[in-house]
PDB file of N, CA and C in Angstrom:
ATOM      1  N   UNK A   1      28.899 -50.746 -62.502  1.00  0.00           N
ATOM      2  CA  UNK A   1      27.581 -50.427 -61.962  1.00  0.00           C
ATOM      3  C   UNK A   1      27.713 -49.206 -61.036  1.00  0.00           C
ATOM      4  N   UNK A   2      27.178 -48.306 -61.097  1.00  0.00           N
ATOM      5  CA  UNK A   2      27.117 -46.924 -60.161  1.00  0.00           C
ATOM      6  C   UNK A   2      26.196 -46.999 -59.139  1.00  0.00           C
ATOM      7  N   UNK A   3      26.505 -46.929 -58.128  1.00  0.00           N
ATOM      8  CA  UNK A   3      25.736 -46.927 -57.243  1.00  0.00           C
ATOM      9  C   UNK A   3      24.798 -45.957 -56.767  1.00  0.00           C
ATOM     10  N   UNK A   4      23.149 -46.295 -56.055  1.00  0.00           N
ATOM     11  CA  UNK A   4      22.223 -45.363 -55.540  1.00  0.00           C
ATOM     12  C   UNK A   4      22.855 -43.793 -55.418  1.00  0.00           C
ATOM     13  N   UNK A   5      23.601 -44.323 -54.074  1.00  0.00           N
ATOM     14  CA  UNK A   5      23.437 -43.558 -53.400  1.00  0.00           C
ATOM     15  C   UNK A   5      24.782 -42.435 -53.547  1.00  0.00           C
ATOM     16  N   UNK A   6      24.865 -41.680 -54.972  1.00  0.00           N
ATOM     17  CA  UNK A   6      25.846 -40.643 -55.317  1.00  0.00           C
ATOM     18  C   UNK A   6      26.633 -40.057 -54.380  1.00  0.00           C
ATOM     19  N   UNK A   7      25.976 -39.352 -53.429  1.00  0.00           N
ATOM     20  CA  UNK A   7      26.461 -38.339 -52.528  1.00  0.00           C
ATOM     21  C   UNK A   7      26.960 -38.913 -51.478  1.00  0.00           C
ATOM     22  N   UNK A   8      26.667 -39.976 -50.678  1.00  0.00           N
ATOM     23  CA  UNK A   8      27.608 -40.382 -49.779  1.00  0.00           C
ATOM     24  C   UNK A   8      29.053 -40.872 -50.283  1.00  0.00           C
ATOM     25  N   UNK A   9      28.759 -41.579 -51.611  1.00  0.00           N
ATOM     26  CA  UNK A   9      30.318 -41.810 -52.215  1.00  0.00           C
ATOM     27  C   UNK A   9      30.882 -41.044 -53.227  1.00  0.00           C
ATOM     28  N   UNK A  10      30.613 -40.082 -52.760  1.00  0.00           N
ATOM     29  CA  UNK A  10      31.782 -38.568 -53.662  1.00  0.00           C
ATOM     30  C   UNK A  10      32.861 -38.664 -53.195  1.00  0.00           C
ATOM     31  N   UNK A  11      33.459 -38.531 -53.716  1.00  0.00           N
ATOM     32  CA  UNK A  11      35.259 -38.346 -53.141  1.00  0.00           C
ATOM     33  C   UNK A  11      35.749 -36.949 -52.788  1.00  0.00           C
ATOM     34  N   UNK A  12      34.292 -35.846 -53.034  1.00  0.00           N
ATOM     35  CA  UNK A  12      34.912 -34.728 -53.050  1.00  0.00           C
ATOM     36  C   UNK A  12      34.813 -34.172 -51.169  1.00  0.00           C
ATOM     37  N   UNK A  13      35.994 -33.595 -51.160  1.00  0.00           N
ATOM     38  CA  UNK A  13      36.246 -33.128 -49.552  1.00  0.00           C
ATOM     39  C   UNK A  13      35.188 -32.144 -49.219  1.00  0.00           C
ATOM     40  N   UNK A  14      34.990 -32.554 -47.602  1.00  0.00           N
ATOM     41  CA  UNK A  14      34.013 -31.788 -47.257  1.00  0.00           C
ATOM     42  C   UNK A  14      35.373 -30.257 -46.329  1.00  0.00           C
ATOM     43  N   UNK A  15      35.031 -29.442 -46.158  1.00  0.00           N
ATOM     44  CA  UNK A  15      35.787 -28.528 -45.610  1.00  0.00           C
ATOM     45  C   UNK A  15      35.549 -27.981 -44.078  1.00  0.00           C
ATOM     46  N   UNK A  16      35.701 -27.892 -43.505  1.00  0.00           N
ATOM     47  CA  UNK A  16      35.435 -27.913 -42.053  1.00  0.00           C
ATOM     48  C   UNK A  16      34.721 -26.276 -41.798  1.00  0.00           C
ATOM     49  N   UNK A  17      34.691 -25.168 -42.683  1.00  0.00           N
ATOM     50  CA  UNK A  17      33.674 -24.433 -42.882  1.00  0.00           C
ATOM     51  C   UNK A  17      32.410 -25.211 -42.902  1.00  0.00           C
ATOM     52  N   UNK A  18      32.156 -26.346 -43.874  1.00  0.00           N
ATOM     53  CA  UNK A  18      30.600 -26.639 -44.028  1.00  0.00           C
ATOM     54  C   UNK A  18      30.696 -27.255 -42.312  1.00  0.00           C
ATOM     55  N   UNK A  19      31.538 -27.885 -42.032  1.00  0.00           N
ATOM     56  CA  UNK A  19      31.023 -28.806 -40.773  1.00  0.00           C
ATOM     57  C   UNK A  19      30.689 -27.974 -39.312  1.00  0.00           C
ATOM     58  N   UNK A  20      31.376 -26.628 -39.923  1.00  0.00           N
ATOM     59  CA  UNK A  20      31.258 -25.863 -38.439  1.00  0.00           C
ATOM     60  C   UNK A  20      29.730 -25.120 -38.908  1.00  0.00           C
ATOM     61  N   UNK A  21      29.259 -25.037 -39.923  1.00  0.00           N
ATOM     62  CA  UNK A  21      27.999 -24.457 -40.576  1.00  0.00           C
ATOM     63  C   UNK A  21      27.128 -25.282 -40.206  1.00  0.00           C
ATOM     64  N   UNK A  22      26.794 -26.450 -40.190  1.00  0.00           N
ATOM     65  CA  UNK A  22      26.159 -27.637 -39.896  1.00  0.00           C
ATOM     66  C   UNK A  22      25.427 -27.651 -38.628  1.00  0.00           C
ATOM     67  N   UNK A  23      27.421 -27.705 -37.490  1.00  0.00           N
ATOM     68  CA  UNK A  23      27.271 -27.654 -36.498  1.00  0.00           C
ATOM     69  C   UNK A  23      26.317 -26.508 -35.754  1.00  0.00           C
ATOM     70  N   UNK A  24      26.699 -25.513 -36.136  1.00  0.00           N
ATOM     71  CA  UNK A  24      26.232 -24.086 -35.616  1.00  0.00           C
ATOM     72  C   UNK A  24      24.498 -24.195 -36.079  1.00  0.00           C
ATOM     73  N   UNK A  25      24.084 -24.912 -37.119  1.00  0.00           N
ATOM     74  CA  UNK A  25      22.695 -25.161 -37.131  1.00  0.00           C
ATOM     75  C   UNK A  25      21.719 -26.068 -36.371  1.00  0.00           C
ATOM     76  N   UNK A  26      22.467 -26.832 -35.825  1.00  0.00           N
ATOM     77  CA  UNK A  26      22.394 -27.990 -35.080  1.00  0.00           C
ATOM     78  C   UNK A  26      22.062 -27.104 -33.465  1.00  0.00           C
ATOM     79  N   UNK A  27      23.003 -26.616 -33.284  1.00  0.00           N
ATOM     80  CA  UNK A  27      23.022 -26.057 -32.421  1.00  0.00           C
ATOM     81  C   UNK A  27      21.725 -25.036 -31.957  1.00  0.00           C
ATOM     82  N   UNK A  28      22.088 -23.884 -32.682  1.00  0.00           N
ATOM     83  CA  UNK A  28      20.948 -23.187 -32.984  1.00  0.00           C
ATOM     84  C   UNK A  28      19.484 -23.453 -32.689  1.00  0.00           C
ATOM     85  N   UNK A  29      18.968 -25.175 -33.723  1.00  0.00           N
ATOM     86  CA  UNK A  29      17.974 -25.921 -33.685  1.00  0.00           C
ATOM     87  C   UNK A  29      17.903 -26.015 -31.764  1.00  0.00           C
ATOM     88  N   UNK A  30      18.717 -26.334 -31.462  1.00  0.00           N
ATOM     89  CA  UNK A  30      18.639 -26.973 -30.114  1.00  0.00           C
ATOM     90  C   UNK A  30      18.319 -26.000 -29.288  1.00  0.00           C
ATOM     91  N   UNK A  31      18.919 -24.803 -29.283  1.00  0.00           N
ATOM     92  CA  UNK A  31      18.449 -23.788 -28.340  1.00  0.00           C
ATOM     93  C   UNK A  31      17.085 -23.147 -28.684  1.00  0.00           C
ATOM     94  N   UNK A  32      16.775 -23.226 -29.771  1.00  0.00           N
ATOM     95  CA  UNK A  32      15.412 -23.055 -30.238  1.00  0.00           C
ATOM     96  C   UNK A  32      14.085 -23.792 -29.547  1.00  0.00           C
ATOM     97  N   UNK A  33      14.768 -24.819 -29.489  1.00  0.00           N
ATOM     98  CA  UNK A  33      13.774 -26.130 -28.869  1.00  0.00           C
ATOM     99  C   UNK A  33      13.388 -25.621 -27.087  1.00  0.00           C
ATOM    100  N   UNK A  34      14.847 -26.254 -26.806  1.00  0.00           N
ATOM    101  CA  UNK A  34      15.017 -25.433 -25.442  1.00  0.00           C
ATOM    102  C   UNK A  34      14.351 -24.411 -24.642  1.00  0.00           C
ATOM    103  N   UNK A  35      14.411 -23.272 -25.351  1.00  0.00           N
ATOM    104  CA  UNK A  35      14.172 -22.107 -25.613  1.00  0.00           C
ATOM    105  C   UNK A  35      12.327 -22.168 -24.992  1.00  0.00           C
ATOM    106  N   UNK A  36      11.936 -23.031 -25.807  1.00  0.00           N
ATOM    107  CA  UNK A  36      10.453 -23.511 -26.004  1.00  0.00           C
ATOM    108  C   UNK A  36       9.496 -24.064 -25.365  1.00  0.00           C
ATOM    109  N   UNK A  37      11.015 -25.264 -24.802  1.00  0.00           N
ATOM    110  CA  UNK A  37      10.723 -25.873 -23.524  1.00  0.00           C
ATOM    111  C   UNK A  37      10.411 -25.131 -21.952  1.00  0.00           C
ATOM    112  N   UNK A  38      11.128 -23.841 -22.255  1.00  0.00           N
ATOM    113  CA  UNK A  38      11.567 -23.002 -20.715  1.00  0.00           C
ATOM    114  C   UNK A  38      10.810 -22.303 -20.871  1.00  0.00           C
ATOM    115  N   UNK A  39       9.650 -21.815 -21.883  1.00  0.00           N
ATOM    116  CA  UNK A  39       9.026 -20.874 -21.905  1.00  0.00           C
ATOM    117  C   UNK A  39       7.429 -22.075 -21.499  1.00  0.00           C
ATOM    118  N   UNK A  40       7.360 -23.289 -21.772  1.00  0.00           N
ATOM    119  CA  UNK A  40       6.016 -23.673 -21.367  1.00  0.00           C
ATOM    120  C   UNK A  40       6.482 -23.996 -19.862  1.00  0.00           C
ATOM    121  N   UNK A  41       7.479 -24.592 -19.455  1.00  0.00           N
ATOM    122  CA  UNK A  41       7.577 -24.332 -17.911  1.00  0.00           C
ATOM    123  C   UNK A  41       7.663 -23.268 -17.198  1.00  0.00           C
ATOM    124  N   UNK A  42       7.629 -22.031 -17.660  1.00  0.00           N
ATOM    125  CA  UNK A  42       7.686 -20.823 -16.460  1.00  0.00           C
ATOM    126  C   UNK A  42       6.364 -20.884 -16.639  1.00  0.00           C
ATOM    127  N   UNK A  43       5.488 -20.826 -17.881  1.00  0.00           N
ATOM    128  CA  UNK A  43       4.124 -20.280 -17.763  1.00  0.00           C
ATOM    129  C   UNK A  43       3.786 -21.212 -17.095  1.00  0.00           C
ATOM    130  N   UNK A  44       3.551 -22.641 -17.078  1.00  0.00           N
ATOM    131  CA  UNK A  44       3.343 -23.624 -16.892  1.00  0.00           C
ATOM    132  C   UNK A  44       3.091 -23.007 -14.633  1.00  0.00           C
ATOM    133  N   UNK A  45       4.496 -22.708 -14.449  1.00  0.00           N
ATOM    134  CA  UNK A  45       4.968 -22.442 -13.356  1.00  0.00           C
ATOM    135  C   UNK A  45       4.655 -21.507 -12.431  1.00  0.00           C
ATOM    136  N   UNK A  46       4.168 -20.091 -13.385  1.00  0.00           N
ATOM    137  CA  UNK A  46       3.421 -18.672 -13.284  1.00  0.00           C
ATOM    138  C   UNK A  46       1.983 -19.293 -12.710  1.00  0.00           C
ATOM    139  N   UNK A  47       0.935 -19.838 -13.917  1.00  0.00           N
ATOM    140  CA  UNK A  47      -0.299 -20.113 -13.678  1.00  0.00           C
ATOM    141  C   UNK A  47      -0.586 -20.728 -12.414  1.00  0.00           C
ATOM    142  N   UNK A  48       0.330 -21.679 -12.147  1.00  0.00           N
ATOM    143  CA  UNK A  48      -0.075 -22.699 -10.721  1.00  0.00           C
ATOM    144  C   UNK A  48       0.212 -21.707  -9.889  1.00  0.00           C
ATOM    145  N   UNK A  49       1.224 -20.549  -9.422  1.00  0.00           N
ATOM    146  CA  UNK A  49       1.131 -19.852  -8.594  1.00  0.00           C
ATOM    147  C   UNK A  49       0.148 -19.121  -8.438  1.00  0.00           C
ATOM    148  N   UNK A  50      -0.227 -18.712  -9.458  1.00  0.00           N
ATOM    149  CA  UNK A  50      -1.185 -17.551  -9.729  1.00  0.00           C
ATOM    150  C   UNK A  50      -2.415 -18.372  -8.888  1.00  0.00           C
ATOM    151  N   UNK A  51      -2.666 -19.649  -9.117  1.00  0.00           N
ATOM    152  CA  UNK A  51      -4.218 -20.524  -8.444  1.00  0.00           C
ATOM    153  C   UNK A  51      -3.644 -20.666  -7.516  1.00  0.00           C
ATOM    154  N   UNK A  52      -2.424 -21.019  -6.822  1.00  0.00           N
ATOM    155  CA  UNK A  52      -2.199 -21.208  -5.403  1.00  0.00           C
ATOM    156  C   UNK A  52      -2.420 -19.642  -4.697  1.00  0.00           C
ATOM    157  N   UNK A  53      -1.556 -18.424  -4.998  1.00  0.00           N
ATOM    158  CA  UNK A  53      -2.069 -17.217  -4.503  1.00  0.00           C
ATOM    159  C   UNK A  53      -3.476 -16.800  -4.113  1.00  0.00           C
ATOM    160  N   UNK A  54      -4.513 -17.046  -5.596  1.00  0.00           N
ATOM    161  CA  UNK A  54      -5.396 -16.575  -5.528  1.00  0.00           C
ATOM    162  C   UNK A  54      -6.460 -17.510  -4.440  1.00  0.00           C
ATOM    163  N   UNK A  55      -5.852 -18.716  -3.912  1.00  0.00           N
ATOM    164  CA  UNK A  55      -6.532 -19.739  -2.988  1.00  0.00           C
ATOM    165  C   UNK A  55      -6.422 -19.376  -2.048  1.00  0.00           C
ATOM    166  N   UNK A  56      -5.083 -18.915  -1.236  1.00  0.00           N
ATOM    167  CA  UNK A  56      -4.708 -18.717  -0.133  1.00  0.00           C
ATOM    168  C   UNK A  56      -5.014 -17.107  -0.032  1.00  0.00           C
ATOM    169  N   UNK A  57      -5.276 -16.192  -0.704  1.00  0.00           N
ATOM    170  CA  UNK A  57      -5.912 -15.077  -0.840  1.00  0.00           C
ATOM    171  C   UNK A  57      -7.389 -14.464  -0.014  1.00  0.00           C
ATOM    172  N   UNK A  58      -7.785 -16.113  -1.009  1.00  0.00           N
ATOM    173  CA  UNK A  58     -10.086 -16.107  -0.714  1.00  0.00           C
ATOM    174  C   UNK A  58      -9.957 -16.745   0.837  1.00  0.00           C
ATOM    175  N   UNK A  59      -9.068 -17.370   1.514  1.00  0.00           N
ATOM    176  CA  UNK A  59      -9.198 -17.652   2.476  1.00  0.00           C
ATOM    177  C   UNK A  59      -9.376 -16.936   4.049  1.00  0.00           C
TER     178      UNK A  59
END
């Protein structure tokens, strides 16, 4: 009987090129994210100054 799931039970070697390829995408993904994250907190960070300035400004 052959089983589902082909590709997890290949016998064929994986090479540590693909795993550092993988890795480096993984990675990548992550600083991307990151990246994404730090850009809605400065604006995030900018704007509230910008309403605190412009408060203490009209005063």
């Amino acid at each position: 009987m052959l089983s589902a799931n082909v590709a997890c039970n290949s016998p064929a070697p994986v090479s540590s090129y693909t795993f550092a390829s993988l890795e480096l995408q993984r990675l990548w993904m992550l600083l991307k994210v990151h990246s994404i994250e730090l850009h809605a907190k400065l604006l995030r960070g900018c704007a509230l100054a910008t309403r605190t300035w412009a408060r203490f400004a009209a005063a």
